[in-house]
N, C-alpha and C. Protein backbone atom coordinates (compact mmCIF):
# COMPACT_ATOMS: atom_id res chain seq x y z
N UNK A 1 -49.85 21.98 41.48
CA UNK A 1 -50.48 22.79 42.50
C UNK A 1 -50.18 24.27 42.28
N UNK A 2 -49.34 24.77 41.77
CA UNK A 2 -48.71 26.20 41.28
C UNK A 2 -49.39 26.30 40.45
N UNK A 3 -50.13 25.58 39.44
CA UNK A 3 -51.19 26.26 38.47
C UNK A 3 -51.95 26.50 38.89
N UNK A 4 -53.03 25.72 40.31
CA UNK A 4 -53.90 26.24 40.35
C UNK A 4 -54.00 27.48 41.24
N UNK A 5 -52.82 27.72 41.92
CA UNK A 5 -52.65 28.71 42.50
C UNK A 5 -52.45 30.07 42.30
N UNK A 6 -52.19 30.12 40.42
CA UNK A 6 -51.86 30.76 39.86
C UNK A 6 -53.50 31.07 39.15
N UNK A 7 -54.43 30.00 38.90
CA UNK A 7 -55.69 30.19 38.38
C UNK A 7 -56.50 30.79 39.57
N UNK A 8 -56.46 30.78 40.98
CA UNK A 8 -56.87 31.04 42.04
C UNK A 8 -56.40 32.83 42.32
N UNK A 9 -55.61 33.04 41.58
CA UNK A 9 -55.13 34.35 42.14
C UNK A 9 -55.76 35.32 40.99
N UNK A 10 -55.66 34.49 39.77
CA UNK A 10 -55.97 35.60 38.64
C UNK A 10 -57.49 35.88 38.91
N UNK A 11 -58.62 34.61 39.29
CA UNK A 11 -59.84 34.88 39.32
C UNK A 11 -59.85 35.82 40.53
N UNK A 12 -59.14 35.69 41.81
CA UNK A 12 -59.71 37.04 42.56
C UNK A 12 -59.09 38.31 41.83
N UNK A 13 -58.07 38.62 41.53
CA UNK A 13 -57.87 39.92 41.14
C UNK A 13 -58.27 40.67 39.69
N UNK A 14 -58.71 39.43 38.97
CA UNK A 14 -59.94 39.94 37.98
C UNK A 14 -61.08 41.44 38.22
N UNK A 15 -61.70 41.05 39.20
CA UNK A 15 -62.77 41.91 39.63
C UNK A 15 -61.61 43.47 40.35
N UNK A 16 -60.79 43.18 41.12
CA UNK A 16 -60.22 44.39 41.44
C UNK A 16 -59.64 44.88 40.22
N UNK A 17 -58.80 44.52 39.27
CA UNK A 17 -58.51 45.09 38.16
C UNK A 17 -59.74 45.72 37.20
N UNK A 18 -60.88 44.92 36.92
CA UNK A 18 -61.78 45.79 36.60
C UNK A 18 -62.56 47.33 37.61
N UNK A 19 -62.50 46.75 38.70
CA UNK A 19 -63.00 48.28 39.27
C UNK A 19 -61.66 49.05 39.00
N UNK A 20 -60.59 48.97 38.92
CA UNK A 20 -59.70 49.73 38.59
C UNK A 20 -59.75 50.22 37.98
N UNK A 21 -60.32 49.89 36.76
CA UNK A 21 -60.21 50.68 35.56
C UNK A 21 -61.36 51.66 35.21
N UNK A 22 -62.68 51.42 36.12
CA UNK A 22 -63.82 51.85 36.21
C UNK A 22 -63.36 53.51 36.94
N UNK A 23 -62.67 53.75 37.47
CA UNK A 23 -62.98 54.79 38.68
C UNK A 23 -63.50 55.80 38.72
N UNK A 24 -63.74 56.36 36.91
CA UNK A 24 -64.67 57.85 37.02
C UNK A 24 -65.60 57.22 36.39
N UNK A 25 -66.47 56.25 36.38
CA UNK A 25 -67.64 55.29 35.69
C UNK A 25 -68.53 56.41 36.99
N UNK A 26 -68.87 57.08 37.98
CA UNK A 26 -70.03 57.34 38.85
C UNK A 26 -69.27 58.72 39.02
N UNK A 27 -69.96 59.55 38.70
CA UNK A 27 -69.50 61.08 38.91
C UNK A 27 -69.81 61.27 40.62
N UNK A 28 -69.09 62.28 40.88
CA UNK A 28 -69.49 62.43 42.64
C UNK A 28 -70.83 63.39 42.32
N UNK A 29 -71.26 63.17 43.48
CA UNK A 29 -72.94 63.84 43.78
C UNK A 29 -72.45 65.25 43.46
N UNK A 30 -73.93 65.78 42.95
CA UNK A 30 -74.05 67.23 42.41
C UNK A 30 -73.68 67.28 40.80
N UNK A 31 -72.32 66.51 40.22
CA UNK A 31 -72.25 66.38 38.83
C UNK A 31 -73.24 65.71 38.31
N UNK A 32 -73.26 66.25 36.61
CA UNK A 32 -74.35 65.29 36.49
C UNK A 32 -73.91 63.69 36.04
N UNK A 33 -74.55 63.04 36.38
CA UNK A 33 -74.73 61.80 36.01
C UNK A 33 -74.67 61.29 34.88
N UNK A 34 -74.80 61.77 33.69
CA UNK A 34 -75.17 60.76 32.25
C UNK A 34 -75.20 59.60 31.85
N UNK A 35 -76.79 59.43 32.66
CA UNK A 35 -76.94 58.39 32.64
C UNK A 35 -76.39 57.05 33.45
N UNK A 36 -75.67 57.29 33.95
CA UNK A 36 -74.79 56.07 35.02
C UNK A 36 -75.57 55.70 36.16
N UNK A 37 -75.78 56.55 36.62
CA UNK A 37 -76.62 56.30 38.06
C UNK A 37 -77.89 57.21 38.56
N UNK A 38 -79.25 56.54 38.85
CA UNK A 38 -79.94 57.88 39.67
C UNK A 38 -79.40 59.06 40.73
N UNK A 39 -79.97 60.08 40.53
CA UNK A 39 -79.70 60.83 41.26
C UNK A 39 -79.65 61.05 42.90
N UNK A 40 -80.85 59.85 43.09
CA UNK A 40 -80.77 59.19 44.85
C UNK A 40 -79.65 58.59 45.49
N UNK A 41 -78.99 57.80 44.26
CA UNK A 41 -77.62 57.08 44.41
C UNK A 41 -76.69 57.87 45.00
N UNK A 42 -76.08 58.56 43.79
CA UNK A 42 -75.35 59.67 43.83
C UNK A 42 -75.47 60.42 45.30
N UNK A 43 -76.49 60.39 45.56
CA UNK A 43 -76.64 61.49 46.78
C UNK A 43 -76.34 60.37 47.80
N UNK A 44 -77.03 59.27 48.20
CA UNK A 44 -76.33 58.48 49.34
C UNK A 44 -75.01 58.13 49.39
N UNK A 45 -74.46 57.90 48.17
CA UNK A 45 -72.63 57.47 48.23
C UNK A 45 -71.94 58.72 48.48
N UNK A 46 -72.70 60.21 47.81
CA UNK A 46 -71.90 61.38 48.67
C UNK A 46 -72.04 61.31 49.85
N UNK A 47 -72.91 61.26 50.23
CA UNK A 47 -73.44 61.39 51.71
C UNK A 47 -72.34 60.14 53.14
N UNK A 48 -72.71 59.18 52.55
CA UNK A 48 -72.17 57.96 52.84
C UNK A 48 -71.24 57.18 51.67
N UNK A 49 -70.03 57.21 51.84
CA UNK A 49 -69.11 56.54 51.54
C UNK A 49 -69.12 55.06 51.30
N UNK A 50 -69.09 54.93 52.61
CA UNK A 50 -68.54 53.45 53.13
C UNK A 50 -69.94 52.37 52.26
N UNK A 51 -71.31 53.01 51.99
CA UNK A 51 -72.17 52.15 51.18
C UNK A 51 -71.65 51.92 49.91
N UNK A 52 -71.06 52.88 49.36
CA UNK A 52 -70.45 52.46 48.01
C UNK A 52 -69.39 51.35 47.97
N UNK A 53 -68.43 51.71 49.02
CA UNK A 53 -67.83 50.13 49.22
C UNK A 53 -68.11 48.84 49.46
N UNK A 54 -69.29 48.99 50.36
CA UNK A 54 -69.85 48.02 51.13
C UNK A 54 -70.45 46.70 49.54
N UNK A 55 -71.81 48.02 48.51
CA UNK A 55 -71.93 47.45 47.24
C UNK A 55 -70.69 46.78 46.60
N UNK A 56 -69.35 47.84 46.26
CA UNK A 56 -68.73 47.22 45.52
C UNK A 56 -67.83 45.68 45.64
N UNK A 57 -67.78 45.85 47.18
CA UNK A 57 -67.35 44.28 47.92
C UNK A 57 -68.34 43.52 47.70
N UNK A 58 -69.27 43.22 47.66
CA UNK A 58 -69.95 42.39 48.00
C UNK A 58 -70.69 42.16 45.91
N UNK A 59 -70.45 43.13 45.49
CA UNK A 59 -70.86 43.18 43.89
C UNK A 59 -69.33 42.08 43.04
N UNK A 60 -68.41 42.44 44.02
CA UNK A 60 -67.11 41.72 43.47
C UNK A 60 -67.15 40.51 43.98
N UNK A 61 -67.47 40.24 44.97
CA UNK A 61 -67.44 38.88 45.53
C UNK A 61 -68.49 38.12 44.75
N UNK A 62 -69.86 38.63 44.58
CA UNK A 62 -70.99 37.28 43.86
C UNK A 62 -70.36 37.42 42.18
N UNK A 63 -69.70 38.49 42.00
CA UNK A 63 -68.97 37.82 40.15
C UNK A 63 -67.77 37.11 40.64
N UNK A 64 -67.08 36.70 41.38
CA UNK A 64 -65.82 36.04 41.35
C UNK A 64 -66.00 35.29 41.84
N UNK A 65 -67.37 34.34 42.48
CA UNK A 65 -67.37 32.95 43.33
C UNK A 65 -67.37 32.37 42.26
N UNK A 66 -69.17 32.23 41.33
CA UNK A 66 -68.96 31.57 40.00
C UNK A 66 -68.01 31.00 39.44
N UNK A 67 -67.16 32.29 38.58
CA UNK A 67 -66.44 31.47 37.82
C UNK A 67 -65.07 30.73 38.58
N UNK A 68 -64.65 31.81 39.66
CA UNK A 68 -63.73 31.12 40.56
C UNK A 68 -63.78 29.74 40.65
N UNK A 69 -64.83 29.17 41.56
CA UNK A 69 -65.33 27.54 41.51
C UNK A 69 -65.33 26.88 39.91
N UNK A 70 -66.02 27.44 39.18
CA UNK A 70 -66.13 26.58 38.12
C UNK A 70 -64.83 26.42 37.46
N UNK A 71 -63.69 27.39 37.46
CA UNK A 71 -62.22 27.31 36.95
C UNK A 71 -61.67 26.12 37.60
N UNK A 72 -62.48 26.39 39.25
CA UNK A 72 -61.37 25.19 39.95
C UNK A 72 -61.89 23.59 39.59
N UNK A 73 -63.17 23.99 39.33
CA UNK A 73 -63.56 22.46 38.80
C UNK A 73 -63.18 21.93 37.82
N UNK A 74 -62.96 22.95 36.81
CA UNK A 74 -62.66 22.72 35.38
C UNK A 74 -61.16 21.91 35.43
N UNK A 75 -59.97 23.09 36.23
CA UNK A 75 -58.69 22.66 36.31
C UNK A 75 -58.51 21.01 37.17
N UNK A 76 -59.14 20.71 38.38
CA UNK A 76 -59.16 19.21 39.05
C UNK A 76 -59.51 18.47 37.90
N UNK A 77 -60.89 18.51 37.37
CA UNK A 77 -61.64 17.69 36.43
C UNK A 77 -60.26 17.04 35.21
N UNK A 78 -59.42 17.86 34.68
CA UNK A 78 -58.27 17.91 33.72
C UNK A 78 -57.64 17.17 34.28
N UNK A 79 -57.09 16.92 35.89
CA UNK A 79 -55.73 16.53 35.77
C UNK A 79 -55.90 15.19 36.39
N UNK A 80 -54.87 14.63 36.21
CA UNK A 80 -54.64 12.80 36.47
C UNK A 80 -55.04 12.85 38.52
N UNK A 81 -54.50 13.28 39.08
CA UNK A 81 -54.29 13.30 39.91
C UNK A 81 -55.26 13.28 40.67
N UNK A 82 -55.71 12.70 41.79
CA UNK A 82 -57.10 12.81 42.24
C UNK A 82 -56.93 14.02 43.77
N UNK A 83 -55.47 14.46 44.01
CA UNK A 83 -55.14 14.66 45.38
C UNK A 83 -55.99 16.70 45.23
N UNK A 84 -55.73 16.97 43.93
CA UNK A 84 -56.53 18.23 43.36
C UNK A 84 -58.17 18.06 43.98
N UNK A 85 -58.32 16.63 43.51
CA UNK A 85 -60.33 16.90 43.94
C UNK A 85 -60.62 16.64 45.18
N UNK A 86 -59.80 15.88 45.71
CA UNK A 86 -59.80 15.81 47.37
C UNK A 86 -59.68 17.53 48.27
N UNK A 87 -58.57 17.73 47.32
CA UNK A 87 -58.20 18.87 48.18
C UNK A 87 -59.62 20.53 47.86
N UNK A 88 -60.35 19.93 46.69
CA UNK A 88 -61.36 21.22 46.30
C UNK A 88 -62.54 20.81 46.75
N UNK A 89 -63.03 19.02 47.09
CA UNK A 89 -64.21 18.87 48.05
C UNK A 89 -63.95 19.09 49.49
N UNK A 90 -62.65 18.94 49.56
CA UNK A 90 -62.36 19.57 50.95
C UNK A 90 -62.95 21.12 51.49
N UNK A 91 -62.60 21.44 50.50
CA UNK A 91 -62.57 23.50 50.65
C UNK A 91 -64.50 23.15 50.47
N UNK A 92 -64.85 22.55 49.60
CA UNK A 92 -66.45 22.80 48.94
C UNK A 92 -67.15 22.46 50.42
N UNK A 93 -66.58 21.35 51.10
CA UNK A 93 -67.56 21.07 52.50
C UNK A 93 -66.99 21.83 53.11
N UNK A 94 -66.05 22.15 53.53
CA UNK A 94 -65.79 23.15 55.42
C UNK A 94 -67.08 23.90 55.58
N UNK A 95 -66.87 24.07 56.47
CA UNK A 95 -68.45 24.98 57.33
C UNK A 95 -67.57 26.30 57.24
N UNK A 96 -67.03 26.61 57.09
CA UNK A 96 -66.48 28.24 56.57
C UNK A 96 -67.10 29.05 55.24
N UNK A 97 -66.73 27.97 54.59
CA UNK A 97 -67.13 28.18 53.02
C UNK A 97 -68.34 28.45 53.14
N UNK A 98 -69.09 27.67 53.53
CA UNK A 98 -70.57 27.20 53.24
C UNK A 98 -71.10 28.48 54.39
N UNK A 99 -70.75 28.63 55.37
CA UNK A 99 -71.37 30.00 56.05
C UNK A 99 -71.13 31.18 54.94
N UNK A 100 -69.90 31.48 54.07
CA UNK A 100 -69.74 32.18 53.83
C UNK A 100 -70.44 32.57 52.60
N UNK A 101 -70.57 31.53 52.10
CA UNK A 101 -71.87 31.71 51.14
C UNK A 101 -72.73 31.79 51.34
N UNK A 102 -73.64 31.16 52.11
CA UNK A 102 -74.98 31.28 52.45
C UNK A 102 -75.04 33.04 53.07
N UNK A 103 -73.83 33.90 53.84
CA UNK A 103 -74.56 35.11 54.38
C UNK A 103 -73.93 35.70 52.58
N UNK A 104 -73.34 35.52 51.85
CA UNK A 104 -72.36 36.25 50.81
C UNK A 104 -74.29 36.05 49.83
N UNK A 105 -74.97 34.84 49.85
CA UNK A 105 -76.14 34.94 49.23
C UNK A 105 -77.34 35.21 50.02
N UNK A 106 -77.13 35.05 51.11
CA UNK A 106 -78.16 36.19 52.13
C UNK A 106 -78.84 37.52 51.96
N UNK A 107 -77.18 37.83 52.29
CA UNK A 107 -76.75 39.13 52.28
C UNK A 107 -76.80 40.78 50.93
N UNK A 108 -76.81 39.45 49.94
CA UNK A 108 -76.45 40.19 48.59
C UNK A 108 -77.45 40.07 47.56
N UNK A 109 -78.79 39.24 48.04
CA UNK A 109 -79.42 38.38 47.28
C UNK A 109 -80.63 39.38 47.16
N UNK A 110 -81.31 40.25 45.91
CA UNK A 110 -82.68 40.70 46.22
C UNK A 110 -83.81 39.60 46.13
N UNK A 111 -84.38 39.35 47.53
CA UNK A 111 -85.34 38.73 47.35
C UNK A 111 -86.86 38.85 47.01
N UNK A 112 -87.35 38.71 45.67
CA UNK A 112 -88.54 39.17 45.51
C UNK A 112 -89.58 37.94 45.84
N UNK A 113 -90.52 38.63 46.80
CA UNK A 113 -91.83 37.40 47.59
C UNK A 113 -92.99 38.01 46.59
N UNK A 114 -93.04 36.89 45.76
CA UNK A 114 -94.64 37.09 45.61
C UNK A 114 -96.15 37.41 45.94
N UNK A 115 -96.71 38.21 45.52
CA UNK A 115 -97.98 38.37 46.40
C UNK A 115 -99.06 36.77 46.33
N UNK A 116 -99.17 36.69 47.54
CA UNK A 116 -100.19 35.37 47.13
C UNK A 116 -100.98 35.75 46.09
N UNK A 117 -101.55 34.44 45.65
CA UNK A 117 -102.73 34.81 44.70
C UNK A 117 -103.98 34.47 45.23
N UNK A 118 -104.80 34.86 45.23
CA UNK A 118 -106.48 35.40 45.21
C UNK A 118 -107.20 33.67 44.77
């Protein structure tokens, strides 16, 4: 159970260690850009802050569900023990989870609607 707790911790702090290392990847508004971001961008994250966070939470969360889950499947799937897959269909059904995905893919999801066709 310490391994997977240990595989559970590295996949969330994956994504914070990479924005870490990112931090002058988006020049502040008025510099120029090269290339990184439009200039509309730039101007709303000066403007507004808290949207740039809002993206980067929610940009960190849909890369770390993936492989997160699939690590944990991978690691149960490996071991003798069945009390691992009990305990990860457990987490997979709660109605927590499953709200939290559905607004985490709601929420984060661009949805493109087709124009009917003719």
């Amino acid at each position: 159970m310490n391994n997977m707790k240990t595989v559970i911790g590295l996949a969330l702090l994956a994504p914070v260690w990479a924005m870490g290392q990112a931090t002058n990847a988006i020049p502040v508004a008025g510099e120029s850009a090269g290339g990184t971001a439009p200039q509309w961008v730039l101007d709303l994250v000066g403007k507004y802050p808290w949207v740039a966070t809002a993206l980067l939470i929610v940009g960190a969360l849909r890369l770390a569900v993936k492989p997160l889950f699939s690590a944990l499947h991978t690691y149960a799937e490996s071991t003798e023990t069945k009390q691992d897959d009990e305990w990860l269909a457990k987490i997979e059904n709660s109605r927590g989870l499953r709200w939290a995905l559905y607004l985490l893919d709601w929420g984060a999801s661009g949805k493109i609607i087709k124009p009917p066709s003719k």
